[in-house]
Protein backbone atom coordinates (compact mmCIF):
# COMPACT_ATOMS: atom_id res chain seq x y z
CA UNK A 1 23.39 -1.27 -32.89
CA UNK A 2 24.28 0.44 -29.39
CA UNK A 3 20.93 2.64 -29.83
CA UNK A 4 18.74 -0.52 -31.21
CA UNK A 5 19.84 -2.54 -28.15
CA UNK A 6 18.91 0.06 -25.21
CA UNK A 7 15.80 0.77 -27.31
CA UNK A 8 14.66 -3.22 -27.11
CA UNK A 9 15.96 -3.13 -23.37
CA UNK A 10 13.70 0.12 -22.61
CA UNK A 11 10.63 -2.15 -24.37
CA UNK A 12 11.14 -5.67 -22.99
CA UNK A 13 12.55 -4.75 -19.29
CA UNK A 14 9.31 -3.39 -18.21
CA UNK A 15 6.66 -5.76 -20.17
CA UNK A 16 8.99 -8.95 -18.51
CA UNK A 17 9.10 -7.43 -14.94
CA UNK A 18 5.28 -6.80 -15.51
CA UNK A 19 4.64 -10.67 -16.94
CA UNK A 20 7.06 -11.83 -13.77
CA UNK A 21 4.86 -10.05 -11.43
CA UNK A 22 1.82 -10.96 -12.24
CA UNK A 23 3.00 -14.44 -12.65
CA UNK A 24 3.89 -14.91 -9.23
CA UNK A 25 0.75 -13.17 -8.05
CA UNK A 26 -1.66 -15.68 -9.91
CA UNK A 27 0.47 -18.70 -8.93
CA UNK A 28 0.24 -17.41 -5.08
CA UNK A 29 -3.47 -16.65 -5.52
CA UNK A 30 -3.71 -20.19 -7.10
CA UNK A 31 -2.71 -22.24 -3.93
CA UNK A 32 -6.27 -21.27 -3.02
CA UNK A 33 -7.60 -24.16 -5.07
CA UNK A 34 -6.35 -26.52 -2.22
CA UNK A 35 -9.72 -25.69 -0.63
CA UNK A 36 -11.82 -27.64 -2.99
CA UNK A 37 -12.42 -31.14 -2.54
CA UNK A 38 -9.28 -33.32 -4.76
CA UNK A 39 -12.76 -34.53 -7.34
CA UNK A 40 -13.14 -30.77 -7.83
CA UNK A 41 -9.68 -30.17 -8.91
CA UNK A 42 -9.23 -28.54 -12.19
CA UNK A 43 -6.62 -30.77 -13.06
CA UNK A 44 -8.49 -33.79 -12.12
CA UNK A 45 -11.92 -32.42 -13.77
CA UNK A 46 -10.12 -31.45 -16.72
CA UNK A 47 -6.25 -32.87 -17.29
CA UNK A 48 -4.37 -30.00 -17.04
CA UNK A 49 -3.71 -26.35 -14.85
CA UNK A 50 -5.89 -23.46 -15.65
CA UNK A 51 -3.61 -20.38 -14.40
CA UNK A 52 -5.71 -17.40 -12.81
CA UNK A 53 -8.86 -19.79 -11.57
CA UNK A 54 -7.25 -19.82 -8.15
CA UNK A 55 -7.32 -16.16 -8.19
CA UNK A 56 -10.97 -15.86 -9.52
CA UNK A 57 -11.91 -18.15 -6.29
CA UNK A 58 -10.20 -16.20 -4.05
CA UNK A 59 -11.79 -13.13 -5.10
CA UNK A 60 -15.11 -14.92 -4.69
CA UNK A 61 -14.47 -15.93 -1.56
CA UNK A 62 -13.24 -12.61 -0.25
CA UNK A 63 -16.75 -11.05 -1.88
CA UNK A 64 -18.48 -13.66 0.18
CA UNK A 65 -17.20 -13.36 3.38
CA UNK A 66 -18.00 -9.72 2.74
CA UNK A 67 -21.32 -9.91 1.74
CA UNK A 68 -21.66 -12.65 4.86
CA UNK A 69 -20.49 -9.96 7.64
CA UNK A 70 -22.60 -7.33 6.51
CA UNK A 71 -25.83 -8.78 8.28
CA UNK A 72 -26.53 -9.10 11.56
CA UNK A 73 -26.11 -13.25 11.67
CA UNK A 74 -22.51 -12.58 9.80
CA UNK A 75 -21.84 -9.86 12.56
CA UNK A 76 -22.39 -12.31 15.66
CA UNK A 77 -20.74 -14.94 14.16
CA UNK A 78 -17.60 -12.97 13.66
CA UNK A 79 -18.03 -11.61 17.35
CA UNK A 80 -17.81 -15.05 18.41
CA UNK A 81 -15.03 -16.01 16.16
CA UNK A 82 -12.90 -13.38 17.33
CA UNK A 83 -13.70 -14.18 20.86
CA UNK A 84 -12.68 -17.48 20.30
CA UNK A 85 -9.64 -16.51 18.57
CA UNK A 86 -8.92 -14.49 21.93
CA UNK A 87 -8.96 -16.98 23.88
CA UNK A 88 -6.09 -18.86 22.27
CA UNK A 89 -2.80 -17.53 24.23
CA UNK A 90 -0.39 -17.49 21.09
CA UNK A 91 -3.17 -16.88 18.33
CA UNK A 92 -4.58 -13.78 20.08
CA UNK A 93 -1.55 -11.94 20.41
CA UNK A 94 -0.60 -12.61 16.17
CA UNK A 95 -4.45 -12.18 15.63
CA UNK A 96 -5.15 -8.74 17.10
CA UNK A 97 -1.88 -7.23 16.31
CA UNK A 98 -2.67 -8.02 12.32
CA UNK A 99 -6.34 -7.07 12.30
CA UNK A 100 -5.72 -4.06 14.13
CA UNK A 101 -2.86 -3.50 11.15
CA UNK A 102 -4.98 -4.27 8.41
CA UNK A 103 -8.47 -2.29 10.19
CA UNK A 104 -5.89 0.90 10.28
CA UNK A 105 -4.64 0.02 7.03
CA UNK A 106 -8.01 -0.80 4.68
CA UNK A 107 -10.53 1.62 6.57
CA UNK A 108 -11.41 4.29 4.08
CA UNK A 109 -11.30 6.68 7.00
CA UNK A 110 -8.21 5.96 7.93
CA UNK A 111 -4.96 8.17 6.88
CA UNK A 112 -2.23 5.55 7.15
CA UNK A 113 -0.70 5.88 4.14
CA UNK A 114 -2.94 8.25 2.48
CA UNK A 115 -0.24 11.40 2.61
CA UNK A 116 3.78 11.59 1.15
CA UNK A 117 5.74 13.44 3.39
CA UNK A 118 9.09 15.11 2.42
CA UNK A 119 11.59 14.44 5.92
CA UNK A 120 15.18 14.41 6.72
CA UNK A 121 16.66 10.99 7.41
CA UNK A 122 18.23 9.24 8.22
CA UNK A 123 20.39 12.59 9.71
CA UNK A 124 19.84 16.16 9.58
CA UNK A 125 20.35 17.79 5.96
CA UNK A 126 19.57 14.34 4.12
CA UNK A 127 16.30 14.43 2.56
CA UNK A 128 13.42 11.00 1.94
CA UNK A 129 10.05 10.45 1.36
CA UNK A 130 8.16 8.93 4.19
CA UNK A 131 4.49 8.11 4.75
CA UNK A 132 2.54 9.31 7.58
CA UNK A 133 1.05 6.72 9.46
CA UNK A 134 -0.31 8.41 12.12
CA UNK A 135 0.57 9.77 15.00
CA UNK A 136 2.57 8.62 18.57
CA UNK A 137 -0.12 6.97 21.50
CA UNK A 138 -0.45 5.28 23.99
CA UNK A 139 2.72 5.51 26.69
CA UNK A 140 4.95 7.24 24.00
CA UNK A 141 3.16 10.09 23.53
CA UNK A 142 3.69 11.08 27.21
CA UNK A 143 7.10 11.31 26.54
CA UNK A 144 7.44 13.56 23.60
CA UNK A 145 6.86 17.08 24.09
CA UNK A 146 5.17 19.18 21.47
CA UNK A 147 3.25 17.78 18.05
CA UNK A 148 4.59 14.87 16.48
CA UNK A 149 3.60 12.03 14.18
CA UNK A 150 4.54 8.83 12.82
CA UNK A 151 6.16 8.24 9.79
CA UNK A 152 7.04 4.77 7.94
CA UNK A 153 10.41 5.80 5.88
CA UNK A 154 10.72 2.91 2.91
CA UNK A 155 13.92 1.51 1.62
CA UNK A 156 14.77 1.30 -2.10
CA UNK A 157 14.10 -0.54 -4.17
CA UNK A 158 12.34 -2.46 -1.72
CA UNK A 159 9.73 -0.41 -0.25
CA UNK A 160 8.36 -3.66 1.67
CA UNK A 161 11.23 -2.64 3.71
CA UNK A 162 12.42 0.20 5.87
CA UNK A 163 11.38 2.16 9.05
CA UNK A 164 9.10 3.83 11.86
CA UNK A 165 10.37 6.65 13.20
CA UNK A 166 8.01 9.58 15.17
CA UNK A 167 9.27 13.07 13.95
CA UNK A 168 7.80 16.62 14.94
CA UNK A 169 5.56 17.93 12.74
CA UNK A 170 6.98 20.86 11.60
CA UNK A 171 10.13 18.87 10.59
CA UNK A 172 8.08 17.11 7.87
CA UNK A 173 6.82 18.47 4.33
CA UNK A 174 3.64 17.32 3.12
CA UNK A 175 4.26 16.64 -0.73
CA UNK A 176 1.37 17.48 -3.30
CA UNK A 177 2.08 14.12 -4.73
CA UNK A 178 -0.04 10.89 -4.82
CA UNK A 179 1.27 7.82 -3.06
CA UNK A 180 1.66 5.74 -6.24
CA UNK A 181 3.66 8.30 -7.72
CA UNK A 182 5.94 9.05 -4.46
CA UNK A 183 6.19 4.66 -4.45
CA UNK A 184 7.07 4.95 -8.00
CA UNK A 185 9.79 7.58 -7.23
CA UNK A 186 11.50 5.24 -4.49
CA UNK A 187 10.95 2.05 -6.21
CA UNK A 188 12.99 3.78 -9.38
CA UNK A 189 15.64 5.08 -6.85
CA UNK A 190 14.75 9.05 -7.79
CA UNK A 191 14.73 7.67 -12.05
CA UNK A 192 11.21 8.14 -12.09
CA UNK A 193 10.24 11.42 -11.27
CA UNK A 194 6.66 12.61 -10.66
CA UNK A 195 5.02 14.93 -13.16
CA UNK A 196 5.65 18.50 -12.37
CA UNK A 197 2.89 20.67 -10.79
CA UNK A 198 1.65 23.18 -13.10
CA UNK A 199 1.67 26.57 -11.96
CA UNK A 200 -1.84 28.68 -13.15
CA UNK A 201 -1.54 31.95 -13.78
CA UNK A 202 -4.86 33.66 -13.78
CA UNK A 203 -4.50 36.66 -16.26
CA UNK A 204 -5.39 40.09 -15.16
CA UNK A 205 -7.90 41.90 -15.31
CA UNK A 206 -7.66 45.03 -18.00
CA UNK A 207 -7.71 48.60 -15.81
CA UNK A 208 -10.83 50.39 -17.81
CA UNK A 209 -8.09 53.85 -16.40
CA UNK A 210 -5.06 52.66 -17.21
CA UNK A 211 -4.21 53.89 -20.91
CA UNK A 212 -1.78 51.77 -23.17
């Protein structure tokens, strides 16, 4: 019975989390639907809540805007948005610290969060995976003397959470791991490891001299 238990456990756990997750996503996604005039309401136009068509208009919506920027009307109208955004004492500072996040974050040139680093933290001898994030600028890098970068160090199992530290750079490991599986690894609290790298071994080549 013991066995039959942890085996349903080891089934449902994972397929519940996964329903619970998704769940929440949709019904945050949903709240979107507040945009459309109250006649347009699905629950007006049809009786009842359709899960998931907030989340279908928000994707539309973030295609549009897209598609909208990419000309040269879209471009000077988000100039002047953003310069009118600016302008606004406690909007610009909240504004242009999150794009500046997000334009570090979502540029496909960018390397925020694009490596897993092996360091020691949060003392020496105690080993985490970080992120690198960068590296130190502006007044901060005149203070630190040799090569250093910035790491973001994530808490488990809460990786939503944790911190920024700047460390030298030959005090981290780069890890030849993927991000997703270095988030799964912290998420699980070290349960689920990444796969193994395979080692090749190229065979040798047969000496035509050497005999036997």
């Amino acid at each position: 019975m013991k066995r039959y238990f942890i085996t349903g456990l080891l089934v449902l756990v994972p397929l519940v989390i996964t329903v619970w997750v998704l769940n929440l996503l949709i019904d945050t996604l949903d709240q979107s639907l507040i945009l459309l005039p109250e006649s347009l309401q699905p629950q007006r136009l049809f009786g009842f809540r359709i899960p998931g068509l907030g989340a279908l208009l928000t994707l539309a919506i973030v295609l549009v805007t897209g598609v909208l920027t990419q000309n040269i009307i879209g471009e000077r109208l988000l100039v002047l948005w953003e310069a009118l955004l600016n302008r606004i004492p406690f909007v610009k500072s909240i504004y242009s610290s999150v794009k500046q996040v997000s334009d570090t974050l979502l540029s496909p040139s960018g390397q925020a969060f694009r490596k897993a680093l092996l360091v020691q933290f949060p003392r020496e001898g105690s080993w985490t995976i970080g992120f690198l994030t960068g590296t130190p600028g502006g007044d901060v890098a005149n203070h630190l003397e040799g090569e250093f970068v910035s790491v973001y160090v994530p808490t488990t199992p809460n990786p939503t959470g944790g911190y920024f530290v700047m460390m030298r750079r030959s005090d981290v490991i780069e890890l030849d791991m993927t991000v997703d599986d270095a988030l799964k690894y912290i998420i699980s609290m070290g349960v689920v490891a990444p796969p193994a790298q395979n080692t090749i071994v190229l065979p040798v080549e047969a000496d035509p001299n050497r005999v036997g």
